[in-house]
PDB file of N, CA and C in Angstrom:
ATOM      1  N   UNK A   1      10.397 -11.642   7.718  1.00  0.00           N
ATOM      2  CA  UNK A   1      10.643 -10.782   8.835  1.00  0.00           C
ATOM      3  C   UNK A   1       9.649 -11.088   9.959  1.00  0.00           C
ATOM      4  N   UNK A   2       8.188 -11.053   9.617  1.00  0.00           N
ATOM      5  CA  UNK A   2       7.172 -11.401  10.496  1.00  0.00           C
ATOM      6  C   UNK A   2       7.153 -12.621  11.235  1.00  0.00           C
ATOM      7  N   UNK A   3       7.925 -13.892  10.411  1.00  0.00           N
ATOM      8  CA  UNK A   3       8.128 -14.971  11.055  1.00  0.00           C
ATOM      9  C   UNK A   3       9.322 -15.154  12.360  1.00  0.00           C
ATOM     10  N   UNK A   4      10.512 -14.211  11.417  1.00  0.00           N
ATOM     11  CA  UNK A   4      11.587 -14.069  12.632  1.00  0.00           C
ATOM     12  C   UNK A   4      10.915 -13.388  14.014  1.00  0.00           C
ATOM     13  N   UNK A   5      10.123 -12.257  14.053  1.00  0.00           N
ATOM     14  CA  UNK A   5       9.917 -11.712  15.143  1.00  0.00           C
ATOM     15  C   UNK A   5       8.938 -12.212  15.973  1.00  0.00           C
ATOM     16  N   UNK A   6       7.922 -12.943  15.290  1.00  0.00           N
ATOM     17  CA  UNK A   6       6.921 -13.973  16.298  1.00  0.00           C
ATOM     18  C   UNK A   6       7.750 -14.785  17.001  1.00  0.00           C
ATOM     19  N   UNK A   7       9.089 -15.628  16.616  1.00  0.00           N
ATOM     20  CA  UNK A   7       9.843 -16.309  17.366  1.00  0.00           C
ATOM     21  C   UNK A   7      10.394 -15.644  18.278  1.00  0.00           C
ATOM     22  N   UNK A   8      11.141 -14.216  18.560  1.00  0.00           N
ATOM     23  CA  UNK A   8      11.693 -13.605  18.935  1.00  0.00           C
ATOM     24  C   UNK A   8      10.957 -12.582  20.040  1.00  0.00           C
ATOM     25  N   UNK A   9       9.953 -12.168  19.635  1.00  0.00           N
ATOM     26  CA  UNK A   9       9.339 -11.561  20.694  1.00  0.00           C
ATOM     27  C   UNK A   9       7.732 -11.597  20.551  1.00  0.00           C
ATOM     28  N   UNK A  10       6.924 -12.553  19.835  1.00  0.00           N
ATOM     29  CA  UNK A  10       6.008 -12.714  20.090  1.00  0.00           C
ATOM     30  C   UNK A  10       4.698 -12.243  18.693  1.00  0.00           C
ATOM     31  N   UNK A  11       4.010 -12.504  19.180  1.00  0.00           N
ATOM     32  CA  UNK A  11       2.652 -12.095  18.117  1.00  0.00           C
ATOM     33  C   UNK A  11       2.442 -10.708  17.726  1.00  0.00           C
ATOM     34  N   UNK A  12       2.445 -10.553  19.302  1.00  0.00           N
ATOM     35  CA  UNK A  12       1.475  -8.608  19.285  1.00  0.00           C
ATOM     36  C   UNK A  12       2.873  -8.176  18.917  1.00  0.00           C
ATOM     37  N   UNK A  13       3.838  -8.001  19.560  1.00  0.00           N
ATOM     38  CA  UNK A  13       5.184  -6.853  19.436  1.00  0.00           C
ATOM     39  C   UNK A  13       5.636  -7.465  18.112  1.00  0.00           C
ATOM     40  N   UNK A  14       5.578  -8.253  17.495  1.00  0.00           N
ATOM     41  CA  UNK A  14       6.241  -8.409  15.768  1.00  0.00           C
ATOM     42  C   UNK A  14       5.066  -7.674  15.076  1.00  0.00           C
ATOM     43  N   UNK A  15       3.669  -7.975  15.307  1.00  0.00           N
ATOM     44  CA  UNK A  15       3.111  -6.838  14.514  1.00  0.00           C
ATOM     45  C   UNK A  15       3.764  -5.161  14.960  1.00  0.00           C
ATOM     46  N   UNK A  16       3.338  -4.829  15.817  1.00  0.00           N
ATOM     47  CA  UNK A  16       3.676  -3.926  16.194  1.00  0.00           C
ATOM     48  C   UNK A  16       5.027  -3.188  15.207  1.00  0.00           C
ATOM     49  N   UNK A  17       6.391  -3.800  15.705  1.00  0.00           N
ATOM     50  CA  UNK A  17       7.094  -3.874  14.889  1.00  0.00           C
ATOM     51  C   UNK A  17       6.921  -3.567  13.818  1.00  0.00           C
ATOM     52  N   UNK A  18       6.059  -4.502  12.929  1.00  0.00           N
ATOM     53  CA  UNK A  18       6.010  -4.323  11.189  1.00  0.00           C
ATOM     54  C   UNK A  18       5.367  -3.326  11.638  1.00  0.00           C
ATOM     55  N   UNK A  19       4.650  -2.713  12.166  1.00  0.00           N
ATOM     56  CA  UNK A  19       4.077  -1.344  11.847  1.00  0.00           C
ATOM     57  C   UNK A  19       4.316  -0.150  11.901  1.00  0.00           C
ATOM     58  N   UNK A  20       5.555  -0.249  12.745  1.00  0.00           N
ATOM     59  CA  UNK A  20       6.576   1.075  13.269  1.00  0.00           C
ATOM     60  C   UNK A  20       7.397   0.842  12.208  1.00  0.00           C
ATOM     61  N   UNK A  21       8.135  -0.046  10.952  1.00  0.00           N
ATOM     62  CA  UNK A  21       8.463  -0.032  10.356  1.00  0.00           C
ATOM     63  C   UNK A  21       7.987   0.581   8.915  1.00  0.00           C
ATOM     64  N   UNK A  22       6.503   0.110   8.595  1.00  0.00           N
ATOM     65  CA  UNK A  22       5.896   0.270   7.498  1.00  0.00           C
ATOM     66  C   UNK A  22       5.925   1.855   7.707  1.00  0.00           C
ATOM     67  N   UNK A  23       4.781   2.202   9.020  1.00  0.00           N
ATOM     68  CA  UNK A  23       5.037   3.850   8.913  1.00  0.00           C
ATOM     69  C   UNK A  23       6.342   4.692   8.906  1.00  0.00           C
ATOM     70  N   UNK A  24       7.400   4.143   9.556  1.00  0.00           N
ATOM     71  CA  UNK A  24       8.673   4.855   9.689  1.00  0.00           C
ATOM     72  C   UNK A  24       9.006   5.731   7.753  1.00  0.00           C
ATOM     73  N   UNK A  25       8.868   4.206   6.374  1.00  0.00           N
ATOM     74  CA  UNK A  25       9.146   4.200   5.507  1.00  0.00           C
ATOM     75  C   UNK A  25       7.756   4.991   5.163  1.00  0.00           C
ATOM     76  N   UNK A  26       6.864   5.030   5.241  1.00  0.00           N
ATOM     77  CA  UNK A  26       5.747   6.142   4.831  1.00  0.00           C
ATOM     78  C   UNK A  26       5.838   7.578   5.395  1.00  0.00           C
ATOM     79  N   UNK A  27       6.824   7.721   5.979  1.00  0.00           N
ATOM     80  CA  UNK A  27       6.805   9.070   6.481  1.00  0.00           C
ATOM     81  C   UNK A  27       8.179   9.920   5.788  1.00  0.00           C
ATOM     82  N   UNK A  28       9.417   8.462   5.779  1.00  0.00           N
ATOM     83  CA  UNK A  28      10.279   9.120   4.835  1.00  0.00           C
ATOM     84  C   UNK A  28       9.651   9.160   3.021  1.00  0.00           C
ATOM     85  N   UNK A  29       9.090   8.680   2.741  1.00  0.00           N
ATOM     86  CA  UNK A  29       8.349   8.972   1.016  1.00  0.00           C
ATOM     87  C   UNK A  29       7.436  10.248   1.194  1.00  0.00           C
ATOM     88  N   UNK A  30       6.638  10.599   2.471  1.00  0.00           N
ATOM     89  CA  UNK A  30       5.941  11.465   2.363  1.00  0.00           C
ATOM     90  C   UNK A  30       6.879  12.686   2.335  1.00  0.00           C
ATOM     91  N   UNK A  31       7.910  12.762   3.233  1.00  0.00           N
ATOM     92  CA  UNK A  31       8.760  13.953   2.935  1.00  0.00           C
ATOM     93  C   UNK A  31       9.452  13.750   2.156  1.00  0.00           C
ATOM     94  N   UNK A  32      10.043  12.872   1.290  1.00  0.00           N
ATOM     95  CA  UNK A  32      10.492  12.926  -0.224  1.00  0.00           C
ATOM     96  C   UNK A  32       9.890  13.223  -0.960  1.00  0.00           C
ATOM     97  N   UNK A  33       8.696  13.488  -0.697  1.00  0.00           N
ATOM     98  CA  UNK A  33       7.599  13.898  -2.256  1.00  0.00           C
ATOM     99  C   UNK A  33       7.656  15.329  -2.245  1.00  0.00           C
ATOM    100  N   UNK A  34       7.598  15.417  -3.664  1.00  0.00           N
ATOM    101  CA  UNK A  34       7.889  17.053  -4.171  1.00  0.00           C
ATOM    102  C   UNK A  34       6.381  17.627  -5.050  1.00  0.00           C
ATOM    103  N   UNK A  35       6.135  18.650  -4.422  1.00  0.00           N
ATOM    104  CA  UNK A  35       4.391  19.275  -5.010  1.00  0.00           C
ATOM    105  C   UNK A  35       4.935  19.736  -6.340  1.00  0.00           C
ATOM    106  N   UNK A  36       4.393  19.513  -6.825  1.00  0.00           N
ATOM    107  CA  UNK A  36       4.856  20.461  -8.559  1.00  0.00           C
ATOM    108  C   UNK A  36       4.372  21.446  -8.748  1.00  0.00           C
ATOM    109  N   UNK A  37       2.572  21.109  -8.683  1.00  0.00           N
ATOM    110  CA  UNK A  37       1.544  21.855  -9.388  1.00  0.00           C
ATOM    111  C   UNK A  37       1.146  22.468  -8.377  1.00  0.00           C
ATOM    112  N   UNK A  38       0.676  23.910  -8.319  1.00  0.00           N
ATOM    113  CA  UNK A  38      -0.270  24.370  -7.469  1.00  0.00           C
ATOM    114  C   UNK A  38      -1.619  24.444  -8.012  1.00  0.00           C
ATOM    115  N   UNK A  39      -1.759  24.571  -8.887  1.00  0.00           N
ATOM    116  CA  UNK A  39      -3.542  24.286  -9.089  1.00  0.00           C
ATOM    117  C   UNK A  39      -3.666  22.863  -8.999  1.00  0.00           C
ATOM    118  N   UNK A  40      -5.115  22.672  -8.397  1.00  0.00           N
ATOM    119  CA  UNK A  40      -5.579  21.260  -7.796  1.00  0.00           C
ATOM    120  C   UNK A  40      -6.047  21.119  -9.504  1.00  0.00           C
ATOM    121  N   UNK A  41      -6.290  19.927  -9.711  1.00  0.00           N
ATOM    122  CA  UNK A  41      -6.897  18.970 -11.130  1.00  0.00           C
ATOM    123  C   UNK A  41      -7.644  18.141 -10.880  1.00  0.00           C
ATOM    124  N   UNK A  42      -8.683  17.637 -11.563  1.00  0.00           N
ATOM    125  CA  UNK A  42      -9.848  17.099 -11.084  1.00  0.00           C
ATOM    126  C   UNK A  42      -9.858  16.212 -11.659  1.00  0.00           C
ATOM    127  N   UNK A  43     -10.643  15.076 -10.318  1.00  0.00           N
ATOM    128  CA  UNK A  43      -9.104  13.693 -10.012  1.00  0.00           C
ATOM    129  C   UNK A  43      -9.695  12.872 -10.905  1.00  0.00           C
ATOM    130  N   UNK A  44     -10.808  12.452 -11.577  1.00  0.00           N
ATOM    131  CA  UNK A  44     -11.004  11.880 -12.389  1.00  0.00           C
ATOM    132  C   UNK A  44     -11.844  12.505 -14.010  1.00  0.00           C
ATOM    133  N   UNK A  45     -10.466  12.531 -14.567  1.00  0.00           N
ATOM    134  CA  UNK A  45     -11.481  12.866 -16.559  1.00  0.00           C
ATOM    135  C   UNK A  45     -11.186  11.923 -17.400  1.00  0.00           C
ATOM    136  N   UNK A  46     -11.594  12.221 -19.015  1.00  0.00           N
ATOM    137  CA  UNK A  46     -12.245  11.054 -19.508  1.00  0.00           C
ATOM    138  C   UNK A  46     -10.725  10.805 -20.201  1.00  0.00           C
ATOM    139  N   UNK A  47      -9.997  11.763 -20.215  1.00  0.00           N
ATOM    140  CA  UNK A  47      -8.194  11.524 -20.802  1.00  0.00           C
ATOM    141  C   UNK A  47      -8.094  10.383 -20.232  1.00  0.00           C
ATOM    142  N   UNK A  48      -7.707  10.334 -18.470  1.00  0.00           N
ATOM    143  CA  UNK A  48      -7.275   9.785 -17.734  1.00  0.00           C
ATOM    144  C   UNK A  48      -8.109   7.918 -18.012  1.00  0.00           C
ATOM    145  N   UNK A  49      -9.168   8.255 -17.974  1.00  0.00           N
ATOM    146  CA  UNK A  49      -9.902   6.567 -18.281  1.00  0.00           C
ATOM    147  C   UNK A  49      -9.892   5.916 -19.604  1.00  0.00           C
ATOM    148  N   UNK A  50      -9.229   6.444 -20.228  1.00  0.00           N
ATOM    149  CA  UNK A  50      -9.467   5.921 -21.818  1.00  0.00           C
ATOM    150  C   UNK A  50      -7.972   5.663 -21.920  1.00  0.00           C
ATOM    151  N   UNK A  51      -6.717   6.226 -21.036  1.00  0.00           N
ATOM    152  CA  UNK A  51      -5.090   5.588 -21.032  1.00  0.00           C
ATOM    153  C   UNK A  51      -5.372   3.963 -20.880  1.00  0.00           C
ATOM    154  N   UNK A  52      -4.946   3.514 -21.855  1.00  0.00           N
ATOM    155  CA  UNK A  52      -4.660   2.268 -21.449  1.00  0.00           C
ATOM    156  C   UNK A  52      -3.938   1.699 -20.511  1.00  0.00           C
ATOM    157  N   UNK A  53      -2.891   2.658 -20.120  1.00  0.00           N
ATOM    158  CA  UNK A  53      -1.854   2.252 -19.133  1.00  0.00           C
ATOM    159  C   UNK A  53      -2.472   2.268 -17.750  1.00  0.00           C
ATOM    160  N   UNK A  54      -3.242   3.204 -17.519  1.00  0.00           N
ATOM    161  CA  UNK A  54      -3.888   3.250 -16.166  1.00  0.00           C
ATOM    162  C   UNK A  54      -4.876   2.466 -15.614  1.00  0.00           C
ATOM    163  N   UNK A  55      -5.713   2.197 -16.938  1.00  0.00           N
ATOM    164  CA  UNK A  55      -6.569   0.882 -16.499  1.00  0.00           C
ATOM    165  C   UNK A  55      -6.232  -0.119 -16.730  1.00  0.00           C
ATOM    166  N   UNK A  56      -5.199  -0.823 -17.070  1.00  0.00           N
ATOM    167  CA  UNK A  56      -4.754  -1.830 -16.360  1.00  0.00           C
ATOM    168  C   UNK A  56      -3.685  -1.977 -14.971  1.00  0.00           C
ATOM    169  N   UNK A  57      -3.214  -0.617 -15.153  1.00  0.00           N
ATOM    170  CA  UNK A  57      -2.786  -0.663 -13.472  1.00  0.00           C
ATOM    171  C   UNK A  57      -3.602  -0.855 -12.695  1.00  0.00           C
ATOM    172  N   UNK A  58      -4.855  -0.147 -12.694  1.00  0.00           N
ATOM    173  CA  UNK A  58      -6.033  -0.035 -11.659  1.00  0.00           C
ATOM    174  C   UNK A  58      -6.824  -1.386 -11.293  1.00  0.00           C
ATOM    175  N   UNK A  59      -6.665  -2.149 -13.186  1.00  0.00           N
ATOM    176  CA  UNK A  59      -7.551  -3.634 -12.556  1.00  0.00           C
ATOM    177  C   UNK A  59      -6.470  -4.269 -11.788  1.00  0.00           C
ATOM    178  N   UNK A  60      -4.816  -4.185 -12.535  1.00  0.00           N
ATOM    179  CA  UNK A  60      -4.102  -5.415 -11.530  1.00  0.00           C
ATOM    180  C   UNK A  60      -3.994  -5.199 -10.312  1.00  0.00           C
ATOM    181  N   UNK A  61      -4.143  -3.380  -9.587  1.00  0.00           N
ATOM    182  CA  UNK A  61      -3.778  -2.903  -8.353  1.00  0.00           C
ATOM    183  C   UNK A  61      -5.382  -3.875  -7.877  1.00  0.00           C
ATOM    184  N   UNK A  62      -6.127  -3.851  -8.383  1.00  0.00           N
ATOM    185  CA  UNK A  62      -7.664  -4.434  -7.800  1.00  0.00           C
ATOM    186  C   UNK A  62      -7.276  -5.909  -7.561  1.00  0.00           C
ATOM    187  N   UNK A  63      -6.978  -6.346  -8.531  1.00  0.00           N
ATOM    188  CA  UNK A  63      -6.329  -8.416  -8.293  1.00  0.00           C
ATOM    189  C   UNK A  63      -5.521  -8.442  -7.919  1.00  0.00           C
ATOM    190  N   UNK A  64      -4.702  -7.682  -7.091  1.00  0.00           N
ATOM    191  CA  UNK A  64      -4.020  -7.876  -6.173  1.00  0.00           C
ATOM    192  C   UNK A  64      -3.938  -7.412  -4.840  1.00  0.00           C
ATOM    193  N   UNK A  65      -5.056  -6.845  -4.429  1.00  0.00           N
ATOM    194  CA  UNK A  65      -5.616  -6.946  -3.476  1.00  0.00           C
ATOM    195  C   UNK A  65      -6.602  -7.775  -2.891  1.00  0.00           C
ATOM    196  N   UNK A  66      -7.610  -7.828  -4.329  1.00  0.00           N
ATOM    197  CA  UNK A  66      -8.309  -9.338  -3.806  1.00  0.00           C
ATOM    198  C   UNK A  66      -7.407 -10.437  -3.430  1.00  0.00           C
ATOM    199  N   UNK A  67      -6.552 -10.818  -3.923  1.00  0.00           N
ATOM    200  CA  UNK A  67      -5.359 -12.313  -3.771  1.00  0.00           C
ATOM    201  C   UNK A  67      -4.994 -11.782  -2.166  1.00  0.00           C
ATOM    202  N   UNK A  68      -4.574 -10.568  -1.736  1.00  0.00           N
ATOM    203  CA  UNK A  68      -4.271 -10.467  -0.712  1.00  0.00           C
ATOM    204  C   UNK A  68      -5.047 -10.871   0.212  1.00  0.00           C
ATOM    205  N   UNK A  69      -5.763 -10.113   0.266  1.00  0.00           N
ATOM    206  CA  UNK A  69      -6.667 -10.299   1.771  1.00  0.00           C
ATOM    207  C   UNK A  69      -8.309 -11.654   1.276  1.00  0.00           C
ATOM    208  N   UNK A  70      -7.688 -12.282   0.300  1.00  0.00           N
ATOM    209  CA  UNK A  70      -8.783 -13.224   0.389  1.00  0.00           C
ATOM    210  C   UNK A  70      -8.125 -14.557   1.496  1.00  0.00           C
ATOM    211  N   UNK A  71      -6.943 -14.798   1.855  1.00  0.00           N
ATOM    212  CA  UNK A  71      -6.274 -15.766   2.695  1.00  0.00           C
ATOM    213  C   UNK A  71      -6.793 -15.242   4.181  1.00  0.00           C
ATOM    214  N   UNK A  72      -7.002 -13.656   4.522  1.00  0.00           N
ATOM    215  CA  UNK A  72      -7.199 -13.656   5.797  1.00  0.00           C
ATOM    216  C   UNK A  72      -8.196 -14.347   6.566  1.00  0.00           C
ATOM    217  N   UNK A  73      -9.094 -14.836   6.245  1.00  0.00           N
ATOM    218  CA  UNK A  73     -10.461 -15.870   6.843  1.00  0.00           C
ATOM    219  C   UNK A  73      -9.773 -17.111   7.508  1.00  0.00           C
ATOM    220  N   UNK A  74      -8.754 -17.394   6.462  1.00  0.00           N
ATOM    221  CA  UNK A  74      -7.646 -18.741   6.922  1.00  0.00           C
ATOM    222  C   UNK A  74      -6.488 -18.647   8.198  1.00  0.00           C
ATOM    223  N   UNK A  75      -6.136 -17.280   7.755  1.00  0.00           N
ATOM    224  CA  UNK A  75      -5.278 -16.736   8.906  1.00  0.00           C
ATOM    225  C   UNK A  75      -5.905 -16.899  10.518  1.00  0.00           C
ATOM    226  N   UNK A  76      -6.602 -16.430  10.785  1.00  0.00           N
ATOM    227  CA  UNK A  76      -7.466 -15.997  11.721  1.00  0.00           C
ATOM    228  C   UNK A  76      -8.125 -17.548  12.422  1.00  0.00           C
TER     229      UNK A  76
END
């Protein structure tokens, strides 16, 4: 998409673009989300760190952010 619109209208307005897009879709998920709970829960206990399932979401969500933004030095 980013490549079509640099051809099409340029550097700044294709970012731009992706960004009126990205937020457009963050604003429809934010009003799709449904509160369940009214008592707040406290955001990190020892249940939660000892799931196996979560810590490896958390390291791959981590290696895949490093992979991301380690190319930007090149970009630029």
């Amino acid at each position: 998409m980013l490549h079509h619109l640099f051809k099409r209208v340029g550097f700044g307005w294709g970012i731009r673009i992706a960004g009126f897009v990205s937020g457009a879709g963050c604003v429809v998920a934010t009003l799709a989300t449904n509160v369940r709970s009214q008592k707040p829960s406290p955001c990190l206990t020892v249940k939660v760190v000892t799931d196996i399932r979560f810590v490896l979401l958390s390291a791959g969500s981590c290696l895949v952010a490093l992979g991301m933004h380690r190319p930007i030095p090149f970009f630029y």
